[in-house]
N, C-alpha and C. Protein backbone atom coordinates (compact mmCIF):
# COMPACT_ATOMS: atom_id res chain seq x y z
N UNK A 1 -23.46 26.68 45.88
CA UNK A 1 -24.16 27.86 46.37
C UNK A 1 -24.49 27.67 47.85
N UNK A 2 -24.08 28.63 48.72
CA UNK A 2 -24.41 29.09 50.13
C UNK A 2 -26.16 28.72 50.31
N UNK A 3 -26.48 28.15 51.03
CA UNK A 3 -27.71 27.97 51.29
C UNK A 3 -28.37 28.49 52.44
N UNK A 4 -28.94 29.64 52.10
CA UNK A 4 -29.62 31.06 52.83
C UNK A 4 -30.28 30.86 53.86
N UNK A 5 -31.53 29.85 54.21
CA UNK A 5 -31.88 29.07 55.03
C UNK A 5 -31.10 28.61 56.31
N UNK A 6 -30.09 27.84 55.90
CA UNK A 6 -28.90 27.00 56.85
C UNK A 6 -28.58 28.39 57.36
N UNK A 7 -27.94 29.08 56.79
CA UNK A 7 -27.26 30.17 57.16
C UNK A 7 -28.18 31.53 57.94
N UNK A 8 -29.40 31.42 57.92
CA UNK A 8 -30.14 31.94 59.19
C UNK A 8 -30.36 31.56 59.94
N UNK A 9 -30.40 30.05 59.91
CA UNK A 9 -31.06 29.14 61.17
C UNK A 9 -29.74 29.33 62.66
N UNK A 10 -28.48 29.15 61.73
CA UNK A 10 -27.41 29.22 62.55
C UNK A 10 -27.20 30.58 62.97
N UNK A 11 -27.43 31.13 62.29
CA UNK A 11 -26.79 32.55 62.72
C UNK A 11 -27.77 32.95 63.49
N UNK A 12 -29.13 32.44 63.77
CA UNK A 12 -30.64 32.88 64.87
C UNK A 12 -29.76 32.08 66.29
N UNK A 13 -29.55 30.76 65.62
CA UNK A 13 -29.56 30.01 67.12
C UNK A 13 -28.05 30.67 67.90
N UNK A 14 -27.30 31.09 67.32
CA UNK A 14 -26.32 31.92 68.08
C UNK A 14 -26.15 33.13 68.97
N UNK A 15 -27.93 33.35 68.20
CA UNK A 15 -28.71 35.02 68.47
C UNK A 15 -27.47 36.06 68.32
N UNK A 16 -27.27 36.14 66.47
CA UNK A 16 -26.56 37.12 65.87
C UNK A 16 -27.32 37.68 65.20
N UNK A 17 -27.60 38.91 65.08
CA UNK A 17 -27.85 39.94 64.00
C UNK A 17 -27.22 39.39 62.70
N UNK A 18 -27.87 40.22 61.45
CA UNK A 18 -27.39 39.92 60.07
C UNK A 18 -26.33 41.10 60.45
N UNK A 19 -26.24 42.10 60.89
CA UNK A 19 -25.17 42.89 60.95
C UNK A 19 -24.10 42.58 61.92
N UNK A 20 -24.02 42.07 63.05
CA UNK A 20 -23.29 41.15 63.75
C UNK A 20 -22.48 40.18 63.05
N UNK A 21 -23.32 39.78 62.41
CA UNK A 21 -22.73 38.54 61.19
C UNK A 21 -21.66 39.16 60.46
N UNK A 22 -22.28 40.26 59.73
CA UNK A 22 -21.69 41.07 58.66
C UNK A 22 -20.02 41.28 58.99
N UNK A 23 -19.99 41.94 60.58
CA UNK A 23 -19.57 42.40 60.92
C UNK A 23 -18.01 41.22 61.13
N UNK A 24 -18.44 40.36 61.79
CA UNK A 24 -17.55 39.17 61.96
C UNK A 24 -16.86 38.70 60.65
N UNK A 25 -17.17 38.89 59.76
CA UNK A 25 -16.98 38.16 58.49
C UNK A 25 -16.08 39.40 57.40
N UNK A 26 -16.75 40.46 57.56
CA UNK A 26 -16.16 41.62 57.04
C UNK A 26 -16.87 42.22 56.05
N UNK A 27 -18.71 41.98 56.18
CA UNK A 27 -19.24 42.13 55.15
C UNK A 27 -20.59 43.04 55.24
N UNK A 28 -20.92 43.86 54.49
CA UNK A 28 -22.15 44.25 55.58
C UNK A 28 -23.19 43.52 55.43
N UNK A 29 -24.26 44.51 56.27
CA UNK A 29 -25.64 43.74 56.67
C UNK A 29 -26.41 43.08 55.46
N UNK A 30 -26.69 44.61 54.07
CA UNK A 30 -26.82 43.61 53.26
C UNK A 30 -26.44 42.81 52.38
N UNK A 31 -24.94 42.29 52.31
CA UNK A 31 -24.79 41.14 52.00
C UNK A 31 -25.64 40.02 52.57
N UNK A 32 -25.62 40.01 53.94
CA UNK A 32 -25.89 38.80 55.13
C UNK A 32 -27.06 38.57 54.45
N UNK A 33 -27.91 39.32 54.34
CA UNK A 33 -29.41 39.88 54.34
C UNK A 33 -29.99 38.92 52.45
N UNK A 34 -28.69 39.52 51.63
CA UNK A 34 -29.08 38.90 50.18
C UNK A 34 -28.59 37.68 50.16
N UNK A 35 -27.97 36.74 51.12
CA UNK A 35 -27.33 35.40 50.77
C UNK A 35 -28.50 34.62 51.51
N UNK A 36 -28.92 35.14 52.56
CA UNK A 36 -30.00 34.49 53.55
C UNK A 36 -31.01 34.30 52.45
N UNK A 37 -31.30 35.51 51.55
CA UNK A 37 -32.21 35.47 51.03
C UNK A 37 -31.98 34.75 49.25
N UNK A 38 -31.35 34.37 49.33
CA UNK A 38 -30.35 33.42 48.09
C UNK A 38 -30.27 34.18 46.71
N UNK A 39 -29.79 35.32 47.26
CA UNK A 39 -30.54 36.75 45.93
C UNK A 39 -28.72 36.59 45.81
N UNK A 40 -28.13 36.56 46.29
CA UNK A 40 -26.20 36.73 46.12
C UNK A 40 -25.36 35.16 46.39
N UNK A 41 -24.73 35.02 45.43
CA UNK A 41 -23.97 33.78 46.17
C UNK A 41 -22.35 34.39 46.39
N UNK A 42 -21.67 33.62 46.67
CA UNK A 42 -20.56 34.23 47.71
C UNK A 42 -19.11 33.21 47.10
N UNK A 43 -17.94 33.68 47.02
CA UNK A 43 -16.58 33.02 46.84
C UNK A 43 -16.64 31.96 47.95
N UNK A 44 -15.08 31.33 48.11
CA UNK A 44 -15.00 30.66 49.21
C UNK A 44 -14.44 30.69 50.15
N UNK A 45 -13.66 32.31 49.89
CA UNK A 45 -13.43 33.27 51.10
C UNK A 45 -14.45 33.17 52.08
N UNK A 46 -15.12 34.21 51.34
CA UNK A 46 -16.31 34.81 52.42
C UNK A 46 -17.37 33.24 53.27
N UNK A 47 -17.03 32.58 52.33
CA UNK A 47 -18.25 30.93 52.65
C UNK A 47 -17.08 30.46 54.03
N UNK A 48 -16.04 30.55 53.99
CA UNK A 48 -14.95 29.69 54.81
C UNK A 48 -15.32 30.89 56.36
N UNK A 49 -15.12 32.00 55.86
CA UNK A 49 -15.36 33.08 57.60
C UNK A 49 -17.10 32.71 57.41
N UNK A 50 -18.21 32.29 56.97
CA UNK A 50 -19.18 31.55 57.13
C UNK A 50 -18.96 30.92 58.13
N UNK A 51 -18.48 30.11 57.81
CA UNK A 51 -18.43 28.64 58.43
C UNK A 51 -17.59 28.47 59.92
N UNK A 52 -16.64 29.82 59.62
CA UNK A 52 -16.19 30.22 61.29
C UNK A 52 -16.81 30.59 61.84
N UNK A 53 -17.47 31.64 61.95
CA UNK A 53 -18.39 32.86 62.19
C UNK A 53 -19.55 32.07 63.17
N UNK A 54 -20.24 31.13 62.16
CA UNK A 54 -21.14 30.26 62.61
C UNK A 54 -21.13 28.90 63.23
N UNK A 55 -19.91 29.02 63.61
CA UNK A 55 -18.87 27.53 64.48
C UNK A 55 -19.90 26.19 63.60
N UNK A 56 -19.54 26.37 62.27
CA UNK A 56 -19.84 24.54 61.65
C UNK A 56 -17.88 23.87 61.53
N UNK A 57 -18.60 23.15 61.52
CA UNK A 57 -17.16 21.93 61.36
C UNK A 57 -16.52 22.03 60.07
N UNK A 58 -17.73 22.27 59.03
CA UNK A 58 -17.21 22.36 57.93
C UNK A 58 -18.86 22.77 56.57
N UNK A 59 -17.90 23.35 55.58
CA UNK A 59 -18.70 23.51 54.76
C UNK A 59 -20.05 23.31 54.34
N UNK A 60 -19.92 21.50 54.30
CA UNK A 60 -21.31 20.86 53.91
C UNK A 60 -22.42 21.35 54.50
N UNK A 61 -22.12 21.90 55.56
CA UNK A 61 -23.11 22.53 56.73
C UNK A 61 -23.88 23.75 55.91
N UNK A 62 -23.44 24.67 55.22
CA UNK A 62 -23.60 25.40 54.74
C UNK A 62 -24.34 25.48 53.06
N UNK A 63 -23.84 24.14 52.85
CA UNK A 63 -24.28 24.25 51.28
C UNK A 63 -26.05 23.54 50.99
């Protein structure tokens, strides 16, 4: 499971919007909005444009 936390902290320090995010990834705002908030978990599609989106090296970053 995507860990909602990690995945705001990065996406703040980049100073992206949840819809910015959305947008990069191909998803809307509230998706961004319910994974941050650990209400949705996500394939490993959408986790992999994560992990681009939010320039990590790799996964673990995320989980």
């Amino acid at each position: 499971m995507i860990n909602g936390a990690r995945v705001r902290e990065y996406r703040k320090r980049l100073k992206l919007t949840q819809g910015q995010l959305g947008q990069l990834i191909g998803v809307s705002q509230g998706k961004i909005c319910k994974l941050e908030k650990q209400r949705q978990d996500t394939g490993i599609a959408i986790a992999e444009r994560l992990r681009w989106a939010l320039r990590r090296p790799g996964l673990d970053d995320l989980l």
